[in-house]
Protein backbone atom coordinates (compact mmCIF):
# COMPACT_ATOMS: atom_id res chain seq x y z
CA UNK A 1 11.74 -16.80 -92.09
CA UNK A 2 11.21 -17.75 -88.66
CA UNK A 3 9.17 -21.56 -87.96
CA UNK A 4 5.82 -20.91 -86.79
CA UNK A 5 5.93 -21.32 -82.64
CA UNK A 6 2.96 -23.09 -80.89
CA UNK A 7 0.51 -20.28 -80.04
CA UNK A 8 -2.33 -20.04 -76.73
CA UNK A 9 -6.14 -21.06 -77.83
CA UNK A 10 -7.71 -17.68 -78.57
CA UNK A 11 -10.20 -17.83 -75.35
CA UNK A 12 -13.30 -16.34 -77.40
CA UNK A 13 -13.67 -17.91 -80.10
CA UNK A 14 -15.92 -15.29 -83.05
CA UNK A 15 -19.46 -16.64 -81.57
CA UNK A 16 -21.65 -13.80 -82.87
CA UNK A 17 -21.42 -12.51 -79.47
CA UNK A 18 -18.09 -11.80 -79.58
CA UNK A 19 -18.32 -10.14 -82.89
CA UNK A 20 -21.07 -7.81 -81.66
CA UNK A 21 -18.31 -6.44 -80.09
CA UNK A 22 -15.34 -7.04 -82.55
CA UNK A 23 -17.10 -4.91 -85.01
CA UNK A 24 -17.98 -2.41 -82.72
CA UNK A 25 -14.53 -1.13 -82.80
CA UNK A 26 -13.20 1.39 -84.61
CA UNK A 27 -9.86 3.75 -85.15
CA UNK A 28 -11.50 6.28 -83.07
CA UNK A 29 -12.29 4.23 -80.08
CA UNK A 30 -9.74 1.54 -79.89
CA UNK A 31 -6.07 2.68 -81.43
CA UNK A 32 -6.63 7.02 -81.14
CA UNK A 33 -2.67 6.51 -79.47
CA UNK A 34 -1.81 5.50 -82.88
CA UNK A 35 -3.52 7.80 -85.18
CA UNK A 36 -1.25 11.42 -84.67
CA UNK A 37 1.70 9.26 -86.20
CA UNK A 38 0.25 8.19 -89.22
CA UNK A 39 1.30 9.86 -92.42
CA UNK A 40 -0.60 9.16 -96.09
CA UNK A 41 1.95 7.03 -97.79
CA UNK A 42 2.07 4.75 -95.39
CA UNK A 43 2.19 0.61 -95.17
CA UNK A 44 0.85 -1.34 -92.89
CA UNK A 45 0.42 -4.14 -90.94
CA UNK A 46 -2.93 -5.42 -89.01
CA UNK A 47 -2.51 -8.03 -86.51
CA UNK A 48 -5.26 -10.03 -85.41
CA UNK A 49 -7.61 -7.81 -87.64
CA UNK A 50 -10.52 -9.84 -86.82
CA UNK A 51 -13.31 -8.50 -88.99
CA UNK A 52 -11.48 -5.63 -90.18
CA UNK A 53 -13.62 -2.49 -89.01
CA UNK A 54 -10.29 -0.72 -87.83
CA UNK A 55 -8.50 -2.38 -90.63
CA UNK A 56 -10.57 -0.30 -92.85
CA UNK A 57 -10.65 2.94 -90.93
CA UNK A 58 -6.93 2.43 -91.08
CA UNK A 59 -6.61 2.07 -94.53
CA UNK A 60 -8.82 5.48 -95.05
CA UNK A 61 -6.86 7.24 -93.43
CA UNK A 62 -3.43 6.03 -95.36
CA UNK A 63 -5.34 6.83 -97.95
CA UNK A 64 -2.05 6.68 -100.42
CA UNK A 65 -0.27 3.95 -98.47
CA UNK A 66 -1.38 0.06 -97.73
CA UNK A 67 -3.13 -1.88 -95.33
CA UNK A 68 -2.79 -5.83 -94.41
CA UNK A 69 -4.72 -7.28 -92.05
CA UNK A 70 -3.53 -10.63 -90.61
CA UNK A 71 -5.54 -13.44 -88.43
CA UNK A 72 -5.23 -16.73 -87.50
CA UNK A 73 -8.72 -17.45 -88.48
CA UNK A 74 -9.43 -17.76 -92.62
CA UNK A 75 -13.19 -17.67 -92.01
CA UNK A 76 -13.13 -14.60 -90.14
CA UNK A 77 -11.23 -12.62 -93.07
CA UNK A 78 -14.12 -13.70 -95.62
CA UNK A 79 -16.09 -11.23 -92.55
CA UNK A 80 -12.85 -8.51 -92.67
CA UNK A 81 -12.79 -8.74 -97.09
CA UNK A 82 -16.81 -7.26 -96.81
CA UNK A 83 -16.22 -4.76 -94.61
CA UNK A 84 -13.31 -3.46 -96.99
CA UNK A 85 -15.65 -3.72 -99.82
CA UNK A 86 -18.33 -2.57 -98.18
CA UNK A 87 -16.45 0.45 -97.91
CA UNK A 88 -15.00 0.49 -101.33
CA UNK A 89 -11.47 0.40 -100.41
CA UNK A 90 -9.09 -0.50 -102.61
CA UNK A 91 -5.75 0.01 -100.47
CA UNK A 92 -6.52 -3.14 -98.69
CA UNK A 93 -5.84 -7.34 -98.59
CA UNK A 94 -6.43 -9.88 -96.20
CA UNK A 95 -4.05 -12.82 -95.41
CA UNK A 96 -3.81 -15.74 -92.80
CA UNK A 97 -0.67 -15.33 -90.59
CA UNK A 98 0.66 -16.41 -87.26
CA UNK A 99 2.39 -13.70 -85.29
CA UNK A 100 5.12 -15.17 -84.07
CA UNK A 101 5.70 -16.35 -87.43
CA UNK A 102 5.15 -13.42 -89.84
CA UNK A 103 5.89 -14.21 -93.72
CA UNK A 104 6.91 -10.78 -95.19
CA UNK A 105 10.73 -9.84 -95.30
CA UNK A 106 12.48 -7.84 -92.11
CA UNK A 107 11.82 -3.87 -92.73
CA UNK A 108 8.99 -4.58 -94.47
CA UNK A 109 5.82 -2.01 -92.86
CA UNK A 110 5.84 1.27 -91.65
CA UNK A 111 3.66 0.50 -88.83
CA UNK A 112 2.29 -2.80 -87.15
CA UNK A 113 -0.63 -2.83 -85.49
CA UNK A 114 -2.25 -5.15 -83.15
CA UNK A 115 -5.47 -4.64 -81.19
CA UNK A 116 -5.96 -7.01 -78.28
CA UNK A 117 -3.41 -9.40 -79.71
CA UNK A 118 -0.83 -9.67 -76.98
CA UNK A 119 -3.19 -11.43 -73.97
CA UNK A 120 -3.88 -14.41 -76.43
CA UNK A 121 -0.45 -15.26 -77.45
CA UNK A 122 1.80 -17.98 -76.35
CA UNK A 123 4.80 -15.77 -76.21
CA UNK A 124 4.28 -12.10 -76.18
CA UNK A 125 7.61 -10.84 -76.18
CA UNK A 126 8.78 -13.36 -79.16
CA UNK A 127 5.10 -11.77 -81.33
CA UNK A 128 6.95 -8.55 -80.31
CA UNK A 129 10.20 -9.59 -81.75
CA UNK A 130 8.80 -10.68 -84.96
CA UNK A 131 6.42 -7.74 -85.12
CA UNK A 132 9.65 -5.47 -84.53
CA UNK A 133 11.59 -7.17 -87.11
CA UNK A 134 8.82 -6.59 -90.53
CA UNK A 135 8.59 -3.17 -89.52
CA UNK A 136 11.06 -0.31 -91.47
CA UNK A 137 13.48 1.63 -88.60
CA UNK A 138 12.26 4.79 -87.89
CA UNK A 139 8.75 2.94 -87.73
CA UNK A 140 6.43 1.97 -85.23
CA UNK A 141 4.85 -1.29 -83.50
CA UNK A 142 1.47 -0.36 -81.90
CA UNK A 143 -0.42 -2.22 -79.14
CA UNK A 144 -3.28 -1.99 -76.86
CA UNK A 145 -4.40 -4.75 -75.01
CA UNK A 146 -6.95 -4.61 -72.25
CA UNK A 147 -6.11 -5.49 -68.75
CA UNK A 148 -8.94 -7.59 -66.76
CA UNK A 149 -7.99 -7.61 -63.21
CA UNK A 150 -8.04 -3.71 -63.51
CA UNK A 151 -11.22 -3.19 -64.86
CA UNK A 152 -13.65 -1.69 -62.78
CA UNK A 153 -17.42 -1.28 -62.01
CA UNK A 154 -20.62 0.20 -59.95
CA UNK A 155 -23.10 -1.03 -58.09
CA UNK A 156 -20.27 -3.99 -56.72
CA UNK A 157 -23.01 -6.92 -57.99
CA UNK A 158 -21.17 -10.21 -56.42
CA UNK A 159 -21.26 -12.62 -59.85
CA UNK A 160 -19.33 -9.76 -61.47
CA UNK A 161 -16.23 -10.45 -59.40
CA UNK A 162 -17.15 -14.45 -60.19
CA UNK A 163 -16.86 -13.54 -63.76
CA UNK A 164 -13.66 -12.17 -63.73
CA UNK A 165 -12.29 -14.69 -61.35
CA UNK A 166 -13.19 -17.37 -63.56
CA UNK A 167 -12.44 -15.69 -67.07
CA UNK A 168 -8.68 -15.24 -65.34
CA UNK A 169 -8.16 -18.95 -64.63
CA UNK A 170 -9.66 -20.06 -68.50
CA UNK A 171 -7.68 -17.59 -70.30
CA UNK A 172 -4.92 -18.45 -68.43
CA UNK A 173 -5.41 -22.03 -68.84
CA UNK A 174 -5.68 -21.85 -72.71
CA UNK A 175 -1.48 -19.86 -72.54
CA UNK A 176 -2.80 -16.41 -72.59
CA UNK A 177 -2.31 -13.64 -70.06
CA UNK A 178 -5.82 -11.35 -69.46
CA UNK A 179 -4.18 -8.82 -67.44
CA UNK A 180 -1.65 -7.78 -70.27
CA UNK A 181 -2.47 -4.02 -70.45
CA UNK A 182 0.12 -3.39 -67.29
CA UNK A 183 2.42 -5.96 -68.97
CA UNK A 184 2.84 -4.14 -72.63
CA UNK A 185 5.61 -2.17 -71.89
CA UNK A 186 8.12 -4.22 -70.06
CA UNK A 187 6.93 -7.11 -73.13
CA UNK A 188 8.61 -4.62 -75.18
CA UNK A 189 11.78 -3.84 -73.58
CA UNK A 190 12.44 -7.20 -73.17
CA UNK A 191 11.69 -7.51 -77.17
CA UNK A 192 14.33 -5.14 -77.78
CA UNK A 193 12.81 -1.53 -78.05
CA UNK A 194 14.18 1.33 -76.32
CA UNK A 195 12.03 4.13 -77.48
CA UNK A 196 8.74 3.30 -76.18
CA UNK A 197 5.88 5.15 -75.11
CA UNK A 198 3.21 4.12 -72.78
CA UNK A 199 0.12 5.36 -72.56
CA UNK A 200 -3.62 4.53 -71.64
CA UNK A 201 -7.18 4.88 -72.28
CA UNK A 202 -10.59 3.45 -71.75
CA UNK A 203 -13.60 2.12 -72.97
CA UNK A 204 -17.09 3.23 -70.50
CA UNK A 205 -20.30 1.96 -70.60
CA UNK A 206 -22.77 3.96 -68.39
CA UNK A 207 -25.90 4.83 -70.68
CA UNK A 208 -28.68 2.49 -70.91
CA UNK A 209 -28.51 1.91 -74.17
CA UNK A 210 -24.54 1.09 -73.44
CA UNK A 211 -25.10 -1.29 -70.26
CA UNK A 212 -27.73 -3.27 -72.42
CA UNK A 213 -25.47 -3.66 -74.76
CA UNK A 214 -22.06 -4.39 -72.95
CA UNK A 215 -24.02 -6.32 -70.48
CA UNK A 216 -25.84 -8.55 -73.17
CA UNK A 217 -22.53 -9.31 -75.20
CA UNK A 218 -21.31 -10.89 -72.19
CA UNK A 219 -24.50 -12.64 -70.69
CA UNK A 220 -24.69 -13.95 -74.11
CA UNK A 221 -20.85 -15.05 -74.58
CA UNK A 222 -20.49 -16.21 -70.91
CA UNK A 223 -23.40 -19.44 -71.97
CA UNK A 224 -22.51 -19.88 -76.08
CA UNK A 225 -19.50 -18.64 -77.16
CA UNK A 226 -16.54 -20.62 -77.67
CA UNK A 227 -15.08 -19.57 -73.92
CA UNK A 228 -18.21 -21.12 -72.40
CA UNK A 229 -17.40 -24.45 -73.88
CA UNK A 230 -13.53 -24.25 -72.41
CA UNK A 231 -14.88 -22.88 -69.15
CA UNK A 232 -16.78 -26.01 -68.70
CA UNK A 233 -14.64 -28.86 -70.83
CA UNK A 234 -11.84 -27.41 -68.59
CA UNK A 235 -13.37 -27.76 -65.52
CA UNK A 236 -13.45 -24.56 -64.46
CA UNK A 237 -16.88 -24.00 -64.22
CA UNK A 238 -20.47 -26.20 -64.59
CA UNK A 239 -23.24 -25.08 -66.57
CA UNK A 240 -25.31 -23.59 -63.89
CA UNK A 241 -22.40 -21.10 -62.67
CA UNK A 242 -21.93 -19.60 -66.17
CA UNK A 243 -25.62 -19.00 -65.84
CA UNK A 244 -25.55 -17.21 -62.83
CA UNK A 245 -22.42 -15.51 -63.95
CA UNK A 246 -24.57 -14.90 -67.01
CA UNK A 247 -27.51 -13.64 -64.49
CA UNK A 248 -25.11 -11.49 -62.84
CA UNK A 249 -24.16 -9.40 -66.09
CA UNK A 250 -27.67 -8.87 -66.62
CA UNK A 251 -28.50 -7.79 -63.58
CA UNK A 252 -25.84 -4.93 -63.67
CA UNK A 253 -27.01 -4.19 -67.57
CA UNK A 254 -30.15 -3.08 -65.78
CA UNK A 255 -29.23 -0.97 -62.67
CA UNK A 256 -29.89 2.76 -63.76
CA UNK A 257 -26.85 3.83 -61.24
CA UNK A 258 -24.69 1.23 -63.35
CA UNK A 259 -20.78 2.07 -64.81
CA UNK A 260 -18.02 0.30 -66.10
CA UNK A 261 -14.56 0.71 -67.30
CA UNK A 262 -12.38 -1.27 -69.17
CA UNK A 263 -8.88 -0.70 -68.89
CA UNK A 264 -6.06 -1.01 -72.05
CA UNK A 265 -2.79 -0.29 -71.68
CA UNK A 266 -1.43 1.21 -74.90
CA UNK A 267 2.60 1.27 -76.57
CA UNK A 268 3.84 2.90 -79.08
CA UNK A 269 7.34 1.29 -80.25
CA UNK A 270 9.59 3.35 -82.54
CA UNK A 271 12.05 0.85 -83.87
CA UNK A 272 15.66 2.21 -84.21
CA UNK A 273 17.12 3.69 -87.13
């Protein structure tokens, strides 16, 4: 097995702010370039489930197979192990694992997953590697990772482009890599695949109900979460900017005319037989 490589600082941290959106996601709405290869018997692997909502939507839908989910964190899978029984799901576990260090035997999963892994690791194309190497040939590694510098948004409201400026230089600073939606698939050839398929999709928020809520998470996460507290013990930022940063989000969360687009680039890895 592989020795566990030193890893970036995961930017976010799971203030209940960042969760609000964690749990907002979902099969449907975050890994739909997965779900037309999935097959009933299947096993797999969860990277970086977080709390486990597509964990679980994952494991109903293999409803014969078995799902892991994996994270760094061991308090945040006490969060992911309610959702699964919340759900009554019985084709699922939980374990703590480092990516670039995975402890289950080579051809081990029919699929691995990860959601919005990628931009927080230290090395993307070794995760890849070791992601490539539990999973069965014939069977896929799956990806989507969100890419910041091509995200988009209306009315152009000035701290918005402050926020992204400065979210760039802190994620970068903690070893991870915000815009790696464009990156995914040259990541993976470098890993080793040659049969992989890149896609991409989006997440908009344009209803009022959406912009309150997109534009709250991130108000709210931009002054308390864990990123806050490296923005400013970095020097990136004082106080008072990540409250007009803060101001800015809310600001667009209430323009009537307001839209916005996030960007993931998506891969779908079949590893050779």
């Amino acid at each position: 097995m592989p020795e566990p490589r030193e890893t970036a600082v995961y930017t976010h941290g799971h203030h209940e702010s960042v969760l609000r959106s964690h749990t907002w996601r979902t099969a449907a709405n975050s890994a739909a370039y997965l779900l037309g290869s999935l097959k009933p018997h299947m096993r797999i692997l969860d990277v970086g489930c977080g709390p486990g909502t597509i964990t679980a939507d994952l494991a109903e839908l293999v409803s014969h197979g078995h799902v892991t989910g994996v994270d760094r964190a061991p308090a945040i899978l006490e969060r992911a192990r309610a959702t699964a029984a919340g759900r009554g799901l019985s084709n699922v576990g939980f374990a703590v694992a480092d990516v670039h260090a995975l402890d289950y035997p080579d051809d081990h999963f029919c699929v691995v997953h990860a959601h919005q892994v990628l931009q927080h690791v230290g090395d993307p194309v070794a995760a890849l590697r070791e992601m490539r190497r539990v999973t069965r040939p014939g069977g896929f590694v799956a990806v989507r990772d969100a890419d910041f510098g091509a995200m988009t948004w209306y009315p152009a409201v000035p701290g918005l482009d402050d926020w992204r400026e400065l979210y760039g230089r802190v994620a970068r600073a903690n070893g991870g890599e915000p815009d790696a939606g464009r990156r995914l698939r040259a990541w993976a050839l470098r890993a080793g695949f040659t049969d992989v398929t890149a896609t991409s999709s989006t997440w908009t928020f344009a209803t009022a109900a959406d912009r309150e809520w997109w534009s709250g998470l991130w108000a709210e996460r931009t002054v308390a979460s864990a990123y806050a507290e490296r923005a400013v013990d970095g020097g990136h930022a004082t106080p008072g900017r990540l409250r007009a940063v803060a101001e800015a989000w809310r600001e667009w969360g209430a323009r009537e005319d307001g839209w916005f687009a996030v960007l993931h680039g998506e891969i779908l890895c079949r590893k050779d037989s």
